[in-house]
C-alpha atoms as a PDB file:
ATOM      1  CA  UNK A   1     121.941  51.337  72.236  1.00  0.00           C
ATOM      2  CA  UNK A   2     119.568  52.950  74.839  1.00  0.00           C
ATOM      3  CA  UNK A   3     120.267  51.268  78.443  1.00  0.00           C
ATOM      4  CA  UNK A   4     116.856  52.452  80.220  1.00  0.00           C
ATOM      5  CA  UNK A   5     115.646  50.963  83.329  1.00  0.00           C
ATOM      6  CA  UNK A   6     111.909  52.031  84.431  1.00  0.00           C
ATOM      7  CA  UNK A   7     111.506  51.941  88.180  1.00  0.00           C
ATOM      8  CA  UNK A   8     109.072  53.478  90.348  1.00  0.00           C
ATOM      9  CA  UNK A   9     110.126  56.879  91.511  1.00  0.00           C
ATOM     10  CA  UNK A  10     111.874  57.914  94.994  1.00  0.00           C
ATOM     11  CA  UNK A  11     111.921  60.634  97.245  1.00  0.00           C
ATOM     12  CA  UNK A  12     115.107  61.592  96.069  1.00  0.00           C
ATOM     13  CA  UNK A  13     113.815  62.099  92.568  1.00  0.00           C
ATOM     14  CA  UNK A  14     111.542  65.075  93.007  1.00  0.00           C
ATOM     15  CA  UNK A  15     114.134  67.791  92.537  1.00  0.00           C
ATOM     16  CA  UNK A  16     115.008  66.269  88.977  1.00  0.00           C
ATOM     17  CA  UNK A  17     111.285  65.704  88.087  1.00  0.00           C
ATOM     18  CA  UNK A  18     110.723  69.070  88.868  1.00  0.00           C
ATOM     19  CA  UNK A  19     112.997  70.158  86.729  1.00  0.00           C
ATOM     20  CA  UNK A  20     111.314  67.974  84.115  1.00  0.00           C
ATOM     21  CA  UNK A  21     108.200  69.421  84.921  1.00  0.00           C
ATOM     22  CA  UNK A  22     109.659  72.918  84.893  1.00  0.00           C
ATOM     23  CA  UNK A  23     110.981  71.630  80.964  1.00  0.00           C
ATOM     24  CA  UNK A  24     107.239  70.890  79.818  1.00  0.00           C
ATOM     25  CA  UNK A  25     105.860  74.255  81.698  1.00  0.00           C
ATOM     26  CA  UNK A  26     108.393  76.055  79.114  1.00  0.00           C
ATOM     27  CA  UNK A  27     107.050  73.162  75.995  1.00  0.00           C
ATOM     28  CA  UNK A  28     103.411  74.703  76.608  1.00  0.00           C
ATOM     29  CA  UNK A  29     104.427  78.139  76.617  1.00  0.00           C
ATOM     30  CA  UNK A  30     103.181  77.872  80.547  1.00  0.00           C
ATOM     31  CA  UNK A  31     106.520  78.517  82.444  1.00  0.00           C
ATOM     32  CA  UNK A  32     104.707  80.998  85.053  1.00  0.00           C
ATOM     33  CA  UNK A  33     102.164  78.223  86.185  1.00  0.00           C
ATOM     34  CA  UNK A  34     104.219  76.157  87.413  1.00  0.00           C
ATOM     35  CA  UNK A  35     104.195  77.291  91.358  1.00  0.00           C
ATOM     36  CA  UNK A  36     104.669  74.279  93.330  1.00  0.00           C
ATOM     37  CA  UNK A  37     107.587  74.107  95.578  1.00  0.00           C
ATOM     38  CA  UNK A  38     110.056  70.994  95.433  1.00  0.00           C
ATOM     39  CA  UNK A  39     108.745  70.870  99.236  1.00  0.00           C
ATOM     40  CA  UNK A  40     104.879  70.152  98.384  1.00  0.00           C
ATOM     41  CA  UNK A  41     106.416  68.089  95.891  1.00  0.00           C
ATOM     42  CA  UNK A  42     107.933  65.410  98.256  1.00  0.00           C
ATOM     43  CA  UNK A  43     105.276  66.188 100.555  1.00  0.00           C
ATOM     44  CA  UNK A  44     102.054  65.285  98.594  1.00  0.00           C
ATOM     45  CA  UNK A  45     104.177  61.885  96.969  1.00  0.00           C
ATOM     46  CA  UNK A  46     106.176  60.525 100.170  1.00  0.00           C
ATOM     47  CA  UNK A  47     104.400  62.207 102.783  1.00  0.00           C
ATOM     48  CA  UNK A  48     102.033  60.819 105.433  1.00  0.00           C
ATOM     49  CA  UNK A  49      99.059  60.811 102.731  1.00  0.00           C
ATOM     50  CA  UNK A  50     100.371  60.845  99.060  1.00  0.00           C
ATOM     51  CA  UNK A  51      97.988  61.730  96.477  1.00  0.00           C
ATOM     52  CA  UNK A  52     100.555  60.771  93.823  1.00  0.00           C
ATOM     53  CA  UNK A  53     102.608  57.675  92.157  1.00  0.00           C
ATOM     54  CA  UNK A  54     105.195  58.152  89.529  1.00  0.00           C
ATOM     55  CA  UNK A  55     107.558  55.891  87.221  1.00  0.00           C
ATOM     56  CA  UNK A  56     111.076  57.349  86.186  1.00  0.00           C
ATOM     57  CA  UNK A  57     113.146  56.745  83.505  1.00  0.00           C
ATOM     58  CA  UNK A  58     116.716  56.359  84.382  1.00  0.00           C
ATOM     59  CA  UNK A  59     119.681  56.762  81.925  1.00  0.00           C
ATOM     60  CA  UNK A  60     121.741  53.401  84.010  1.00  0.00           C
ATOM     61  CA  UNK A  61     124.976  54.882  82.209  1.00  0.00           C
ATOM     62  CA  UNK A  62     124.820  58.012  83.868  1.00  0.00           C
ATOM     63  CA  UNK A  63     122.328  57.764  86.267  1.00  0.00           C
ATOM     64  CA  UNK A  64     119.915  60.221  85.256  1.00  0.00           C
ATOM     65  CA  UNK A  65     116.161  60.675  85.047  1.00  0.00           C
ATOM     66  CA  UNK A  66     115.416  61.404  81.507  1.00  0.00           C
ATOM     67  CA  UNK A  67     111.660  60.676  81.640  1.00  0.00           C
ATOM     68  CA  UNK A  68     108.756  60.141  84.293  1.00  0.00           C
ATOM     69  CA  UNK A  69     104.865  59.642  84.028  1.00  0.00           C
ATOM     70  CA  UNK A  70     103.013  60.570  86.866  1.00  0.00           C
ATOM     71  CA  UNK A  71      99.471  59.529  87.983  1.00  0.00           C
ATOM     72  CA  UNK A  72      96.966  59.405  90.691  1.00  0.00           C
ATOM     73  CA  UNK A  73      93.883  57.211  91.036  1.00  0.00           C
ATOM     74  CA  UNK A  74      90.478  59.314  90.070  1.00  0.00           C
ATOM     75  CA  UNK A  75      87.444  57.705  91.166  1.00  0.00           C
ATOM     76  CA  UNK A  76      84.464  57.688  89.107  1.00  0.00           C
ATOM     77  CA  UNK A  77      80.879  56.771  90.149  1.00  0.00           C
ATOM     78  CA  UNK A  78      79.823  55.189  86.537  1.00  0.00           C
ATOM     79  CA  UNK A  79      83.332  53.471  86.317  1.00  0.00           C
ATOM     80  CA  UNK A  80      85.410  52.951  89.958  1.00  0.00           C
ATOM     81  CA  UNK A  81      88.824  53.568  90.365  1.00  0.00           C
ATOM     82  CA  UNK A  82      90.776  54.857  87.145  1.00  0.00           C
ATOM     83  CA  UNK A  83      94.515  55.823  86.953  1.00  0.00           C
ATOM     84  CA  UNK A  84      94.632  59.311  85.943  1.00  0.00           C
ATOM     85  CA  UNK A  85      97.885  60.220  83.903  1.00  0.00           C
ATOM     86  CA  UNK A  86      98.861  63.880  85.392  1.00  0.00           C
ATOM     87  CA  UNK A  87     101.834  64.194  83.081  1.00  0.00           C
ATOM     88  CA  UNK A  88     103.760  62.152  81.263  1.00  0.00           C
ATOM     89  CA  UNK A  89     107.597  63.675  80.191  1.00  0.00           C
ATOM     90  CA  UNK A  90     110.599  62.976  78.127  1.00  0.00           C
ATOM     91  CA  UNK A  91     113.753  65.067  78.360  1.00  0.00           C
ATOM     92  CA  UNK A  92     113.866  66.832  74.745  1.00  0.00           C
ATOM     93  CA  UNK A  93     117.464  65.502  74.080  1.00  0.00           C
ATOM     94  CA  UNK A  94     115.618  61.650  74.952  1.00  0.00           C
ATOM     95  CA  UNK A  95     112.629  61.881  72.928  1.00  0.00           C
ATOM     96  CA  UNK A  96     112.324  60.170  69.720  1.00  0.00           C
ATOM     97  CA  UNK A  97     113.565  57.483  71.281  1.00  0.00           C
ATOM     98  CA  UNK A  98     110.867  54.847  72.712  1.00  0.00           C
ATOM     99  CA  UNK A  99     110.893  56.454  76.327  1.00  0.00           C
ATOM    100  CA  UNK A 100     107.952  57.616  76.373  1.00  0.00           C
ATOM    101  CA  UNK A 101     106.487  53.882  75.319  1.00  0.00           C
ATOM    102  CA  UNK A 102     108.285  52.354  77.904  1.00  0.00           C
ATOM    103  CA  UNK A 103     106.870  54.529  80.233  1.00  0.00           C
ATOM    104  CA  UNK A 104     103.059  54.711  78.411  1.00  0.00           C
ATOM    105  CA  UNK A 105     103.144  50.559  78.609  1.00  0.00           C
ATOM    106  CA  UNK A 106     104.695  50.434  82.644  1.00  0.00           C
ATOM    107  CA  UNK A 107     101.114  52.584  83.149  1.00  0.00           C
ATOM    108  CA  UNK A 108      99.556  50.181  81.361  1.00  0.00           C
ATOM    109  CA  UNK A 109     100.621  47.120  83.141  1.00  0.00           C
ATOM    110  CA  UNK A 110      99.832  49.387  86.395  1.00  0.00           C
ATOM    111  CA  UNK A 111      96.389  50.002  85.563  1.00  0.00           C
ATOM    112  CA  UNK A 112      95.704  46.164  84.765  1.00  0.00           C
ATOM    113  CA  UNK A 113      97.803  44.642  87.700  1.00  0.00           C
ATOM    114  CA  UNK A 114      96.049  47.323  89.874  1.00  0.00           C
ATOM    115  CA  UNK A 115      92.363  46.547  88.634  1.00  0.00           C
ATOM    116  CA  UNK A 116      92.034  49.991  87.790  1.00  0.00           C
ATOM    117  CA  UNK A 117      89.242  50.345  85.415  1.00  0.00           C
ATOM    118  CA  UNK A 118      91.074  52.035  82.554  1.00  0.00           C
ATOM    119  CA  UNK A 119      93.111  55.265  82.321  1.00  0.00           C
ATOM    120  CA  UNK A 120      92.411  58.837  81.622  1.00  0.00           C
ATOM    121  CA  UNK A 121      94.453  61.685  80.754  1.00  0.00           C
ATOM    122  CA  UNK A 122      94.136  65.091  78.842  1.00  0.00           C
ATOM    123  CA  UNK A 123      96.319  66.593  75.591  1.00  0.00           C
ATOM    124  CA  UNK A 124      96.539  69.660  74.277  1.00  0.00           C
ATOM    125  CA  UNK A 125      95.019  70.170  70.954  1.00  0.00           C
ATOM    126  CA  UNK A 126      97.451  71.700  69.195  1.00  0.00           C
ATOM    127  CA  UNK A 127     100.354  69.098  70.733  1.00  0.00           C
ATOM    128  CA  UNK A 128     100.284  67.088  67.330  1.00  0.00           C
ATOM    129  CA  UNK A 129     103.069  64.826  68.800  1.00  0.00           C
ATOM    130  CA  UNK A 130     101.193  63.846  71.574  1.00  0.00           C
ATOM    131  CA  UNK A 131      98.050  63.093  69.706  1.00  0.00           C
ATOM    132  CA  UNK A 132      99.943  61.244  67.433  1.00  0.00           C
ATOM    133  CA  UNK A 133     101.996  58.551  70.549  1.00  0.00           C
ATOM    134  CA  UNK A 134      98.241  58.245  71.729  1.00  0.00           C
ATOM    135  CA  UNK A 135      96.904  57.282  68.530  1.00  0.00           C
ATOM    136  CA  UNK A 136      99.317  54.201  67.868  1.00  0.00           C
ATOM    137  CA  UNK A 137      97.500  53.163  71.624  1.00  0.00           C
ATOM    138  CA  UNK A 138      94.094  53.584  69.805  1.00  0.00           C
ATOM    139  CA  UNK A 139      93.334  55.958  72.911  1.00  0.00           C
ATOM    140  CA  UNK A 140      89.623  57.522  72.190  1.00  0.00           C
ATOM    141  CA  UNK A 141      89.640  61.342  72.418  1.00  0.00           C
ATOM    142  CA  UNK A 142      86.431  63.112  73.506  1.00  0.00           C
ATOM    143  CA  UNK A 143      85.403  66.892  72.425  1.00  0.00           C
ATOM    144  CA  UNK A 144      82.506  66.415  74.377  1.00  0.00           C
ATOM    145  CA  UNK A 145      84.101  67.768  77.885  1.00  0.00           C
ATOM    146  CA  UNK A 146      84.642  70.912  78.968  1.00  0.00           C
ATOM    147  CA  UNK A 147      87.586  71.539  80.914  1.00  0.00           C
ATOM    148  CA  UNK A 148      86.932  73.282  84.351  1.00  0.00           C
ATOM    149  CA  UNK A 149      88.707  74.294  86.978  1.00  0.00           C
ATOM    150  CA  UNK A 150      89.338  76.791  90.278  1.00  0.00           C
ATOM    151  CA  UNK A 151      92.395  78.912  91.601  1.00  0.00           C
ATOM    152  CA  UNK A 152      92.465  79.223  95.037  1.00  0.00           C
END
């Protein structure tokens, strides 16, 4: 019997979510883009101005984080304000397990308690899993866009 508890996440949390993070870097075959420090971490979610807003998934037998989704609010000028999932992560020895729907509906009753005006996200293509979880959420998925982006 799974004993999960969903809470918003803490300060004290970033060190395991980046590990989590570093976990789904090594998923997408991506481990050498992941370059942010546990410092800039903390900084941009508890800091004087955080950009971002997370929900863990605790283990309450042991204590551990075994899954977090993490968002931040995108504002679009056809729409308003929309909760953009960033990432969304189970620990591989979790998944399979309805994690990952606990944490998918928690965003859910975010967006609607927030008055966001829906959520976004992006999946890789070939991340069948994925596209599969999103599907049973009747998410729409657009080839139209283009992905773009800058390195500074």
């Amino acid at each position: 019997m799974l004993d999960i508890q969903i809470r918003r996440a803490q300060k004290g949390d970033c060190s395991r979510l980046l590990e989590l993070i570093r976990e789904l870097a090594e998923y997408e075959k991506a481990t050498e883009q992941v370059t942010i420090t546990l410092e800039h971490l903390e900084e941009s979610g508890f800091g004087k101005n955080p950009v971002w807003r997370a929900f863990v998934a605790v283990d309450t037998k042991t204590n551990i984080i075994v899954g977090f989704s993490l968002y931040y609010i995108r504002f679009s000028t056809w729409k308003g304000q929309r909760l953009y999932l960033e990432d969304i992560i189970v620990n591989k020895e979790w998944r399979g397990k309805g994690i990952g729907s606990m944490l998918f509906d928690t965003l859910l009753k975010e967006m609607k308690e927030q008055k966001f005006t829906g959520m976004m996200w992006q999946v890789l293509e070939w991340n069948k899993p994925a596209i599969k979880f999103y599907k049973k959420y009747k998410a729409s998925f657009d080839p139209e866009w283009i992905n773009c982006n800058i390195e500074n």
